[in-house]
C-alpha atoms as a PDB file:
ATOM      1  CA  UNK A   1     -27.667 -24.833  26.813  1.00  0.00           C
ATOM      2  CA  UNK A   2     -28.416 -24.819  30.504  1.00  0.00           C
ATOM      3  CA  UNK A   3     -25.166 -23.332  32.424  1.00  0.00           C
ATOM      4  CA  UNK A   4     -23.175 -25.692  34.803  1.00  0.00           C
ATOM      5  CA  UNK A   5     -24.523 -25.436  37.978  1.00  0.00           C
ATOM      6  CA  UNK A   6     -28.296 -25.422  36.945  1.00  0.00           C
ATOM      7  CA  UNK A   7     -27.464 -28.696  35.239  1.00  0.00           C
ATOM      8  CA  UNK A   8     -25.787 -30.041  38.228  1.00  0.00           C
ATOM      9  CA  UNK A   9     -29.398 -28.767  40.010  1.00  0.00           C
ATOM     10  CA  UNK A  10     -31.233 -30.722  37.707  1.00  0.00           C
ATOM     11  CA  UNK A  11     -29.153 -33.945  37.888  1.00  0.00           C
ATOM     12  CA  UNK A  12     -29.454 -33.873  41.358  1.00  0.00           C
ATOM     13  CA  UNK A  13     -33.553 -33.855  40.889  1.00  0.00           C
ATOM     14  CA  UNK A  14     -32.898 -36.639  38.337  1.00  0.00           C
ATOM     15  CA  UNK A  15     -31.261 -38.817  40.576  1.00  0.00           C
ATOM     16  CA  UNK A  16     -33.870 -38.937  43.302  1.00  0.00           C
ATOM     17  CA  UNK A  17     -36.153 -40.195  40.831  1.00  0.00           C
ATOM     18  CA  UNK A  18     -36.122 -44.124  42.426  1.00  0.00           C
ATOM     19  CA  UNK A  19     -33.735 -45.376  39.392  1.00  0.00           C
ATOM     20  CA  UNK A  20     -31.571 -42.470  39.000  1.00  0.00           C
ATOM     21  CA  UNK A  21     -32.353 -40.809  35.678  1.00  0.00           C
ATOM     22  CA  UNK A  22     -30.348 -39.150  33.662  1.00  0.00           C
ATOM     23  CA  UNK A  23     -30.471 -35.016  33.493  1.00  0.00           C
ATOM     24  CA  UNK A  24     -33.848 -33.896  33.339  1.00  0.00           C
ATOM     25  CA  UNK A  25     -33.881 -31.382  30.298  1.00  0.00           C
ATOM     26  CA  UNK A  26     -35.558 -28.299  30.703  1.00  0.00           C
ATOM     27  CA  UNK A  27     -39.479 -28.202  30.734  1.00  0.00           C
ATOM     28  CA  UNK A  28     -40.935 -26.071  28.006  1.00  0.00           C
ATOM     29  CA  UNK A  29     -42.370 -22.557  29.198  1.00  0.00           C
ATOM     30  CA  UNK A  30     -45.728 -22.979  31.347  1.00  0.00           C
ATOM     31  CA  UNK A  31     -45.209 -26.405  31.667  1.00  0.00           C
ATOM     32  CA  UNK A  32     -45.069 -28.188  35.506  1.00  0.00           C
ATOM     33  CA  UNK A  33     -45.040 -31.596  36.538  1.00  0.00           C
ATOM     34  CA  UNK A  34     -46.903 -30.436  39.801  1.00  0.00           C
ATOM     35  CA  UNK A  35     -50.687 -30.627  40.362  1.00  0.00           C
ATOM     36  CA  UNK A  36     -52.811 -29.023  37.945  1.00  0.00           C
ATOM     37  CA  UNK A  37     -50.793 -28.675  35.710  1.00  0.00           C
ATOM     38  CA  UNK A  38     -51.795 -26.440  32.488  1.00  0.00           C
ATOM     39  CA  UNK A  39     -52.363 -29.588  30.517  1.00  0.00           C
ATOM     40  CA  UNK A  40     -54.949 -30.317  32.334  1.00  0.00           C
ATOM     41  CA  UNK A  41     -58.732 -29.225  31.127  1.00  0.00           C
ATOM     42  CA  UNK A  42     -60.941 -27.203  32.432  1.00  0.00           C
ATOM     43  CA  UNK A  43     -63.482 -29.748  32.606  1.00  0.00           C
ATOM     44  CA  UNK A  44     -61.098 -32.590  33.793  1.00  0.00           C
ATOM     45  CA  UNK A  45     -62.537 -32.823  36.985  1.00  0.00           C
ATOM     46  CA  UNK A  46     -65.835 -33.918  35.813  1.00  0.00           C
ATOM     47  CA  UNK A  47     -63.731 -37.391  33.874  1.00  0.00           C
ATOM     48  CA  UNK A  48     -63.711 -40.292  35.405  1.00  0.00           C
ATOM     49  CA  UNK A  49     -59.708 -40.667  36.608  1.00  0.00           C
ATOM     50  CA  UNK A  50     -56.753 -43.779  35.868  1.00  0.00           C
ATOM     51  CA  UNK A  51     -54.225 -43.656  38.125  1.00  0.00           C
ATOM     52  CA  UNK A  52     -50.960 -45.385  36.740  1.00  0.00           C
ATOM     53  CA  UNK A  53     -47.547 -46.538  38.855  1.00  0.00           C
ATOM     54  CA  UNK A  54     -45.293 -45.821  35.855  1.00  0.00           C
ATOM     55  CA  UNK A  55     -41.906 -48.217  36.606  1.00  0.00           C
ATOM     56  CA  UNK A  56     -42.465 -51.778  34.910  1.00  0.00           C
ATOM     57  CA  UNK A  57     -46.326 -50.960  34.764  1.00  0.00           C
ATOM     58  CA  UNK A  58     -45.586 -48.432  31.615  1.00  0.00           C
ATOM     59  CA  UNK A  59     -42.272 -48.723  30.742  1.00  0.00           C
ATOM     60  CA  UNK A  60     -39.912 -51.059  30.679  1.00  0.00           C
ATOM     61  CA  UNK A  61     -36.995 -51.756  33.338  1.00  0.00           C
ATOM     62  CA  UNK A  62     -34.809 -54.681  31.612  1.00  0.00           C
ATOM     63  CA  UNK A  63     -32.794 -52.235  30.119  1.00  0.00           C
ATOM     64  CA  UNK A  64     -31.046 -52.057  33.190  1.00  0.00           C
ATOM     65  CA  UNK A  65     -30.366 -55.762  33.051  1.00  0.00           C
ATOM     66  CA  UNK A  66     -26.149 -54.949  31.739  1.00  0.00           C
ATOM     67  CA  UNK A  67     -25.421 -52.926  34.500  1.00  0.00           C
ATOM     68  CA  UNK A  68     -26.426 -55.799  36.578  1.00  0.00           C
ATOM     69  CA  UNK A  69     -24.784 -58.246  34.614  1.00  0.00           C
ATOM     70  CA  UNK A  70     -21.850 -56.380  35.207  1.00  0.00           C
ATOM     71  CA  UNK A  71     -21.725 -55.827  39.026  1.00  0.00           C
ATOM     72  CA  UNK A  72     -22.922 -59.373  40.164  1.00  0.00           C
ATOM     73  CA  UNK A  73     -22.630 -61.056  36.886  1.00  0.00           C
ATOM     74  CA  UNK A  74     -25.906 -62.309  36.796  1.00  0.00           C
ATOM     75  CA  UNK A  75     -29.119 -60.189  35.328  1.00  0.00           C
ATOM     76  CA  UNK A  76     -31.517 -61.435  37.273  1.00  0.00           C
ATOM     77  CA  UNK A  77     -30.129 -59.397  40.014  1.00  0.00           C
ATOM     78  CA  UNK A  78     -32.215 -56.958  38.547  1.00  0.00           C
ATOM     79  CA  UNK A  79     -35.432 -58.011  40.166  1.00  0.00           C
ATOM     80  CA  UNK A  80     -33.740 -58.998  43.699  1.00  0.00           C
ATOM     81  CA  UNK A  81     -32.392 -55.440  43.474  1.00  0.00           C
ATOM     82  CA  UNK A  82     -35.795 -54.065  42.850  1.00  0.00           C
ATOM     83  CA  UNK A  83     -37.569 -56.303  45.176  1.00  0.00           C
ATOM     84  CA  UNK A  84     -34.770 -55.440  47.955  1.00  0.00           C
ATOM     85  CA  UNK A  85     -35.843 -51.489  46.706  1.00  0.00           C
ATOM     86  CA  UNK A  86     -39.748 -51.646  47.704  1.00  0.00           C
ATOM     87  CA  UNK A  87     -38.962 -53.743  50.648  1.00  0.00           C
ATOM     88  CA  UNK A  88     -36.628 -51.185  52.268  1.00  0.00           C
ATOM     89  CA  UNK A  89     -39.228 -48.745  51.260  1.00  0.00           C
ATOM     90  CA  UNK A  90     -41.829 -50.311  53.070  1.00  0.00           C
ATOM     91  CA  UNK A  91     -39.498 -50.820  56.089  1.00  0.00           C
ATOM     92  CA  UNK A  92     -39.069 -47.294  56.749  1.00  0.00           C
ATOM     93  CA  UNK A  93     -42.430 -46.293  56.341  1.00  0.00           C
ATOM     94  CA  UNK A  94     -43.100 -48.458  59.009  1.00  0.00           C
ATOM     95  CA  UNK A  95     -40.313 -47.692  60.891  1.00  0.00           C
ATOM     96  CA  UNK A  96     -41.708 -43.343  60.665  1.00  0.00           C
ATOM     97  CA  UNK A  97     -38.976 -42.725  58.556  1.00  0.00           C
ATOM     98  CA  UNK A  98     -38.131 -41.401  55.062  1.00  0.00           C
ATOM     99  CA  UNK A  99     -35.803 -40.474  53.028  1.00  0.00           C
ATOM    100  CA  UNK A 100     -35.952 -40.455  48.778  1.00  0.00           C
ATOM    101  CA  UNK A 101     -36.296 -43.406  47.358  1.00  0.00           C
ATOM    102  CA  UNK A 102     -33.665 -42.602  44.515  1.00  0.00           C
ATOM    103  CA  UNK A 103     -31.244 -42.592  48.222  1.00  0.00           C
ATOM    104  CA  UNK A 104     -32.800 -46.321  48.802  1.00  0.00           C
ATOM    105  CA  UNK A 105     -32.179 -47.498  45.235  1.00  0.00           C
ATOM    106  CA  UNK A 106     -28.309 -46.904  45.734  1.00  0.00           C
ATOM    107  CA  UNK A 107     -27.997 -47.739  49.095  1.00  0.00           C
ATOM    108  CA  UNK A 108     -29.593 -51.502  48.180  1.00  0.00           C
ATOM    109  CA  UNK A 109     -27.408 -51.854  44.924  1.00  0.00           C
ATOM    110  CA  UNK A 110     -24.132 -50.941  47.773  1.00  0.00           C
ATOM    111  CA  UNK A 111     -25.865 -53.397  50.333  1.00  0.00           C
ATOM    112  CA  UNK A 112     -25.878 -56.090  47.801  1.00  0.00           C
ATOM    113  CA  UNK A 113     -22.604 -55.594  46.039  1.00  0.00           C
ATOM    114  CA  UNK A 114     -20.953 -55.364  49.584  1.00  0.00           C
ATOM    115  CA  UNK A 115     -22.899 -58.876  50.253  1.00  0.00           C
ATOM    116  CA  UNK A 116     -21.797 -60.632  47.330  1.00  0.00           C
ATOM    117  CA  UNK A 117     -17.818 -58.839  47.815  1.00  0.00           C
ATOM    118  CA  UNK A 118     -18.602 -56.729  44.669  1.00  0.00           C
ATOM    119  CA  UNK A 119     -17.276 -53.537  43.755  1.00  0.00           C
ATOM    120  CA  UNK A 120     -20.005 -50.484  42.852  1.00  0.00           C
ATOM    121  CA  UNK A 121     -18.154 -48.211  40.596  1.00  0.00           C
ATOM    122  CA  UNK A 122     -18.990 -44.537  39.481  1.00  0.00           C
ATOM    123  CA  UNK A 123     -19.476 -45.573  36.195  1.00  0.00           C
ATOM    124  CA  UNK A 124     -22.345 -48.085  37.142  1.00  0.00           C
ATOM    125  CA  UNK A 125     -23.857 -45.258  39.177  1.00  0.00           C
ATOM    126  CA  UNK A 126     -23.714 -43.576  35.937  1.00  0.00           C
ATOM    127  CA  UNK A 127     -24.904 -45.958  33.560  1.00  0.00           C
ATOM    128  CA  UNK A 128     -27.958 -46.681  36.443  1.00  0.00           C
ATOM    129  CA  UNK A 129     -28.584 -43.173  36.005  1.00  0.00           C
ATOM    130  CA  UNK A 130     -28.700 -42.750  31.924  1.00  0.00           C
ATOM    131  CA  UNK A 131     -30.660 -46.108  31.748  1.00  0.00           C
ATOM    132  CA  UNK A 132     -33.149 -45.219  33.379  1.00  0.00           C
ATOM    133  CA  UNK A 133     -33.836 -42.183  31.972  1.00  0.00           C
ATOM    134  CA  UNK A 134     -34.478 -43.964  28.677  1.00  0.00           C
ATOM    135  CA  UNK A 135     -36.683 -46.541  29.499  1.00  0.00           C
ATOM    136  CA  UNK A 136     -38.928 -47.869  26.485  1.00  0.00           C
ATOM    137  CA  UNK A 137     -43.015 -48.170  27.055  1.00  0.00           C
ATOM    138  CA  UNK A 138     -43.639 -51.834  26.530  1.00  0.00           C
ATOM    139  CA  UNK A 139     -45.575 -52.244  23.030  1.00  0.00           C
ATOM    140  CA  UNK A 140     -49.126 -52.166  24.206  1.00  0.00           C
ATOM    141  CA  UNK A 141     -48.783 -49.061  26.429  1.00  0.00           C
ATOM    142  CA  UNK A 142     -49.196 -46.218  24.330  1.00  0.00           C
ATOM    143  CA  UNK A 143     -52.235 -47.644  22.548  1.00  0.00           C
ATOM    144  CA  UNK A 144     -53.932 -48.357  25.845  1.00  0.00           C
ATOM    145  CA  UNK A 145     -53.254 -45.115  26.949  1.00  0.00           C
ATOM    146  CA  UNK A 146     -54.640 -43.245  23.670  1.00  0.00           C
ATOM    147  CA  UNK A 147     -57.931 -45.882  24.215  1.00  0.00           C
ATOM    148  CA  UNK A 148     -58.437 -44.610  27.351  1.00  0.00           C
ATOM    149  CA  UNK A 149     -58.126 -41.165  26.821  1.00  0.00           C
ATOM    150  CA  UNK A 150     -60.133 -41.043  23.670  1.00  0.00           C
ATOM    151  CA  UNK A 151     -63.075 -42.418  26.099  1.00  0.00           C
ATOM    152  CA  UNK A 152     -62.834 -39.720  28.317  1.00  0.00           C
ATOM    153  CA  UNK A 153     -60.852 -40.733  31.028  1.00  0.00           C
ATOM    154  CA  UNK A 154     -58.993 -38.392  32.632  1.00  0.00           C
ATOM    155  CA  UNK A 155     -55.060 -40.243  33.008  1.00  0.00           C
ATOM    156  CA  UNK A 156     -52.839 -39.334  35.950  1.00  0.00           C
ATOM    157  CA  UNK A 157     -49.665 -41.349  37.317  1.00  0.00           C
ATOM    158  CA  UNK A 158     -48.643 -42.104  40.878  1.00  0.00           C
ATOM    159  CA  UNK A 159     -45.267 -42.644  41.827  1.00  0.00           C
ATOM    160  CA  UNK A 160     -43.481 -43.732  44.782  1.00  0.00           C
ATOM    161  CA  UNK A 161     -40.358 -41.875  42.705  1.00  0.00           C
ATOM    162  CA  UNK A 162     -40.471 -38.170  42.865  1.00  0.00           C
ATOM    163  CA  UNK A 163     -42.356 -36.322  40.186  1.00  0.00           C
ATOM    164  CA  UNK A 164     -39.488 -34.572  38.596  1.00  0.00           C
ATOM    165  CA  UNK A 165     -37.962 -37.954  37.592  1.00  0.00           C
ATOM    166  CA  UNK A 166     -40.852 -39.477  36.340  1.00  0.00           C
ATOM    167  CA  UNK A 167     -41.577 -36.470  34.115  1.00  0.00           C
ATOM    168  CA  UNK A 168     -38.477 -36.943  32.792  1.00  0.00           C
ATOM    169  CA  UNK A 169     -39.243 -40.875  32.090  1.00  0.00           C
ATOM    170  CA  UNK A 170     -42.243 -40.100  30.441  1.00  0.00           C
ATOM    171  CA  UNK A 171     -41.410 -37.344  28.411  1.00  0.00           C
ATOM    172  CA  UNK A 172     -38.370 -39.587  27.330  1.00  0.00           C
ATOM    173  CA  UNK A 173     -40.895 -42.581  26.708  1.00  0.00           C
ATOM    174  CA  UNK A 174     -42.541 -39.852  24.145  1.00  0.00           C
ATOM    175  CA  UNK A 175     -46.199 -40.784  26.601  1.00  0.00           C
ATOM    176  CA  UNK A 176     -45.804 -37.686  28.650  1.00  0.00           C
ATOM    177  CA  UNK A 177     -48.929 -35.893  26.774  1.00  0.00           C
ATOM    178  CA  UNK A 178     -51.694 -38.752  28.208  1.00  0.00           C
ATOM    179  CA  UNK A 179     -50.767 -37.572  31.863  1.00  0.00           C
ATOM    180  CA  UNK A 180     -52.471 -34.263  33.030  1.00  0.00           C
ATOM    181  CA  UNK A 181     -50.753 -34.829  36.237  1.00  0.00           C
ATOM    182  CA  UNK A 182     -47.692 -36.710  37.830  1.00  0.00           C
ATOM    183  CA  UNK A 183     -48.141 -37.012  41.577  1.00  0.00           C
ATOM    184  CA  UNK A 184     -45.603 -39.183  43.843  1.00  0.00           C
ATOM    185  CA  UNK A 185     -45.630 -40.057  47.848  1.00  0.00           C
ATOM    186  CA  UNK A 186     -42.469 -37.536  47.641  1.00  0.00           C
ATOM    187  CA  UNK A 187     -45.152 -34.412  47.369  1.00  0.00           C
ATOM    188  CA  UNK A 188     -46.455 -34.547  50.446  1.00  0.00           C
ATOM    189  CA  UNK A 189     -47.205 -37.806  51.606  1.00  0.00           C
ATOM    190  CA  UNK A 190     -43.705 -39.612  52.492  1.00  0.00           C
ATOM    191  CA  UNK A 191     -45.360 -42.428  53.243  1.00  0.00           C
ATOM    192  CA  UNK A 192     -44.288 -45.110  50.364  1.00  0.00           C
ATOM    193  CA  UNK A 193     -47.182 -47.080  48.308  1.00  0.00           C
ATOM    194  CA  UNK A 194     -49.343 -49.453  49.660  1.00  0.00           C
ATOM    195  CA  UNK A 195     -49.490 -47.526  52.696  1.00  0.00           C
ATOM    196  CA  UNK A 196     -53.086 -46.577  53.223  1.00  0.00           C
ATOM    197  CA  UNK A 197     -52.216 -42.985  53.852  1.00  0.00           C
ATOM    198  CA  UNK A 198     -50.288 -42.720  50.911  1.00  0.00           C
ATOM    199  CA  UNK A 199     -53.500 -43.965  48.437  1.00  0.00           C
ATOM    200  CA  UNK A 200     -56.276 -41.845  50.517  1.00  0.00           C
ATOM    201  CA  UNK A 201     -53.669 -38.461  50.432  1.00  0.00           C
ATOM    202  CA  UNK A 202     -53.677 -39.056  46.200  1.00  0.00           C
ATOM    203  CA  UNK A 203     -57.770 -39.019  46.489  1.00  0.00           C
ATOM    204  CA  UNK A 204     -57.678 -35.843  48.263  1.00  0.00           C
ATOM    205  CA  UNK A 205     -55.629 -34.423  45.977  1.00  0.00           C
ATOM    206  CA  UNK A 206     -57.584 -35.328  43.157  1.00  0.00           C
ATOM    207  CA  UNK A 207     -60.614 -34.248  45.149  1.00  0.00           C
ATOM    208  CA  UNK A 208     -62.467 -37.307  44.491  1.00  0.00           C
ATOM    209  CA  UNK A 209     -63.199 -40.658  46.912  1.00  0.00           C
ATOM    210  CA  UNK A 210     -61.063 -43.613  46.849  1.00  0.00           C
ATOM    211  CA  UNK A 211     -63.830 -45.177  45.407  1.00  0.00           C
ATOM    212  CA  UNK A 212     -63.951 -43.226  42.111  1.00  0.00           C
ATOM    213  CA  UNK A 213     -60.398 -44.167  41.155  1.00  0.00           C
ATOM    214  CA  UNK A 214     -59.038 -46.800  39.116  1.00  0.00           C
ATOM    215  CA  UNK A 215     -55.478 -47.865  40.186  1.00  0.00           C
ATOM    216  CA  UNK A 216     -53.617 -49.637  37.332  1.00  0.00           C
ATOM    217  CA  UNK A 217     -50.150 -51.478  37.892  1.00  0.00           C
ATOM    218  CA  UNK A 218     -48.057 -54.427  37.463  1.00  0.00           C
ATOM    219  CA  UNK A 219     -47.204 -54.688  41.363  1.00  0.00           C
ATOM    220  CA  UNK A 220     -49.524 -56.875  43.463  1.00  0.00           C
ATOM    221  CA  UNK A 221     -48.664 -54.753  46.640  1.00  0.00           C
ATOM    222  CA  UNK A 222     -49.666 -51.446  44.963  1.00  0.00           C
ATOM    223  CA  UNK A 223     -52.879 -52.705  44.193  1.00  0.00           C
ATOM    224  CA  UNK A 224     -53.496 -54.932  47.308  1.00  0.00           C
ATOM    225  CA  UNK A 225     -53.314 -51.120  48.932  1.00  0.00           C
ATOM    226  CA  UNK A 226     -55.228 -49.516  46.624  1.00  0.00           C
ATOM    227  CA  UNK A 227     -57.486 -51.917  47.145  1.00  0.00           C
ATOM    228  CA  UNK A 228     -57.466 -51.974  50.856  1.00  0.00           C
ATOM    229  CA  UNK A 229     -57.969 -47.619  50.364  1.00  0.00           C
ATOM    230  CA  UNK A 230     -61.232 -48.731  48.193  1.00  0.00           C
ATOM    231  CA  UNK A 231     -60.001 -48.012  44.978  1.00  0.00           C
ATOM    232  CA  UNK A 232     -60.893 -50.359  42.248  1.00  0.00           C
ATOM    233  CA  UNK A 233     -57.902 -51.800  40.572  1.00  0.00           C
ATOM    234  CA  UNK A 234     -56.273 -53.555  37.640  1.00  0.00           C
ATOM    235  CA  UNK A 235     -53.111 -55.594  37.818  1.00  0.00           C
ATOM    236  CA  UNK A 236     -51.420 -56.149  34.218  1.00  0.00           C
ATOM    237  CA  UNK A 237     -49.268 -58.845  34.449  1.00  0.00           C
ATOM    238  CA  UNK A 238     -45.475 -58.056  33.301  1.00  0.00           C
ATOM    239  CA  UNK A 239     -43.032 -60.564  33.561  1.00  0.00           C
ATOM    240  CA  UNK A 240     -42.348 -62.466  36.524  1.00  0.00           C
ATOM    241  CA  UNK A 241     -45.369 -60.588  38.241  1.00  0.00           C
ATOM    242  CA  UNK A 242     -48.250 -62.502  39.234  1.00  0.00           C
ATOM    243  CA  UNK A 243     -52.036 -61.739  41.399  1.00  0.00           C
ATOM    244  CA  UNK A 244     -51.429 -62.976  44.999  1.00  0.00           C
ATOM    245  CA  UNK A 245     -54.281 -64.316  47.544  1.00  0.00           C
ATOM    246  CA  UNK A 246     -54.155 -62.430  49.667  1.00  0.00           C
ATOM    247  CA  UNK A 247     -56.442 -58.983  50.378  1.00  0.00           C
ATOM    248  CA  UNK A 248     -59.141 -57.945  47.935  1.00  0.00           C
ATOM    249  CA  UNK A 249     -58.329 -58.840  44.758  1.00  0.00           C
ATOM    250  CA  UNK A 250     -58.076 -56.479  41.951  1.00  0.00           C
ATOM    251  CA  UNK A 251     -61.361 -56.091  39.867  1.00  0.00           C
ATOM    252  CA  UNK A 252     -59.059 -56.504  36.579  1.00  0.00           C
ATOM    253  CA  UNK A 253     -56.556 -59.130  36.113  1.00  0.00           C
ATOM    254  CA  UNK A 254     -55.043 -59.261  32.182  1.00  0.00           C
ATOM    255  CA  UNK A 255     -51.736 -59.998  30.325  1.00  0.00           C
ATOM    256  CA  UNK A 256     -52.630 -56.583  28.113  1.00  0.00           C
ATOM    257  CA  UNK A 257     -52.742 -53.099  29.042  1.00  0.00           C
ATOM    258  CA  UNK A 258     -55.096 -53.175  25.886  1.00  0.00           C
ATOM    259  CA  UNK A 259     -57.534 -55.187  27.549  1.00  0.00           C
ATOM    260  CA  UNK A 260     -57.290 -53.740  31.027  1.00  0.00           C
ATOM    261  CA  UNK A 261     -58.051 -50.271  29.529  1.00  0.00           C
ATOM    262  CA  UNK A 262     -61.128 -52.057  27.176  1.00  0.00           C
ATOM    263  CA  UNK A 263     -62.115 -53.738  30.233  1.00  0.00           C
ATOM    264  CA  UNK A 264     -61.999 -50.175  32.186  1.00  0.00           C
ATOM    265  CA  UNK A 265     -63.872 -48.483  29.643  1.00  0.00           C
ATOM    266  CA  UNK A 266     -66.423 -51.018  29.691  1.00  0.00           C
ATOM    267  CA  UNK A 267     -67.005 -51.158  33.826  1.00  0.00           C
ATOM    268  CA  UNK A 268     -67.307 -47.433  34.065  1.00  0.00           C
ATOM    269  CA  UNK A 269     -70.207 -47.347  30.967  1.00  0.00           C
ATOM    270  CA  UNK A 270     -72.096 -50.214  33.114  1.00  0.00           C
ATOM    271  CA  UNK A 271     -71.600 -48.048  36.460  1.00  0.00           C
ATOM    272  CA  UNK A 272     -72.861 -44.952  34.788  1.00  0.00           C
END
């Protein structure tokens, strides 16, 4: 077992994860959530590459309805909370600013308790924090993934939620194995998704062009700026998310991440 203060170390990582995870266990030896990582092949640069966003596209956040339920009794504040989360993201990216976005998750749930004249106790902090850290996949994720990666692709996620945590999410999902790579605007970047910068840094990274990348998520805004960066992209449509008119629109619209990764194997054999 891990002695006290590493685990208060590692909590600290899991909490600047965008939803506040729970401790993030240790990694097995010669394992890293950084780029190349040593699950990645030799050869993997040669695949044609998925990028995922990995919150509500992959797994699912309703879990974290109670603890919602609880401070504003309502659940739906779940998705004002979240919406509240990206929009203070975006606001100071354009303001030049940054700070984690597991900080802006906290500071919105405070701004809206304090709103609404409800309390934010330790405990919900707490419960925020072990939640999310055990988020399922929705049903049709892990097939998709094996589809895709039994065709060759090459499967990587990008986060606006700091690596650590989402290696930690997806090695709690049981999908962590698909990914050769986790990458996040929190490496480098700190500019939060659909900031151009933020989309063009991951291609560089990657070493590919924009162009060569598939961008995959459930957020219209992540892949109206993929989009925008000249990425092709697919929007799976979770609950209460919908396409909107507005920028190019993604090349791949579906209620299935089954049939978004058929329909991605089939567009790159046609391109090739």
């Amino acid at each position: 077992m891990p002695g006290g203060s590493a685990r208060a170390s590692l909590d600290r990582r899991a909490l600047v994860a965008g939803l506040a995870i729970l401790p993030i266990p240790r990694a097995p030896a010669g394992t890293s959530t950084t780029i190349n990582q040593a699950a990645a092949s030799a050869t993997s640069a040669d695949r044609p590459i998925v990028v995922f966003d990995v919150n509500e596209t992959l797994l699912d956040f309703t879990v974290l309805s109670p603890i919602f339920e609880r401070v504003f009794g309502a659940a739906d504040m779940l998705r004002i909370w979240f919406n509240q989360v990206i929009l203070y993201c975006e606001a100071l990216t354009l303001s030049e600013l940054y700070v984690d976005s597991g900080t802006v998750g906290i500071a919105v749930l405070r701004m809206l308790a304090e709103s609404k004249g409800r309390p934010v106790d330790a405990a919900d902090i707490e419960a925020l924090k072990r939640l999310s850290g055990a988020m399922p996949t929705y049903s049709d994720t892990p097939k998709a993934l094996a589809s895709l990666q039994e065709a060759g692709f090459r499967l990587v996620t990008f986060s606006n939620n700091p690596s650590a945590g989402v290696n930690v999410q997806l090695t709690q999902a049981g999908i962590r194995g698909y990914f050769s790579e986790l990458h996040s605007i929190d490496d480098e970047v700190h500019r939060y998704k659909p900031a151009r910068e933020s989309y063009n840094t991951l291609a560089k990274a990657l070493g590919v062009t924009p162009s060569d990348l598939w961008l995959v998520s459930c957020h219209a805004f992540d892949t109206l700026g993929a989009a925008a960066a000249g990425y092709r992209t697919a929007l799976v449509l979770r609950p209460e998310n919908a396409p909107v008119a507005l920028g190019r629109p993604p090349d791949i619209v579906a209620g299935d991440l089954g049939d978004i990764a058929r329909r991605i194997i089939l567009a790159d054999a046609r391109r090739n």
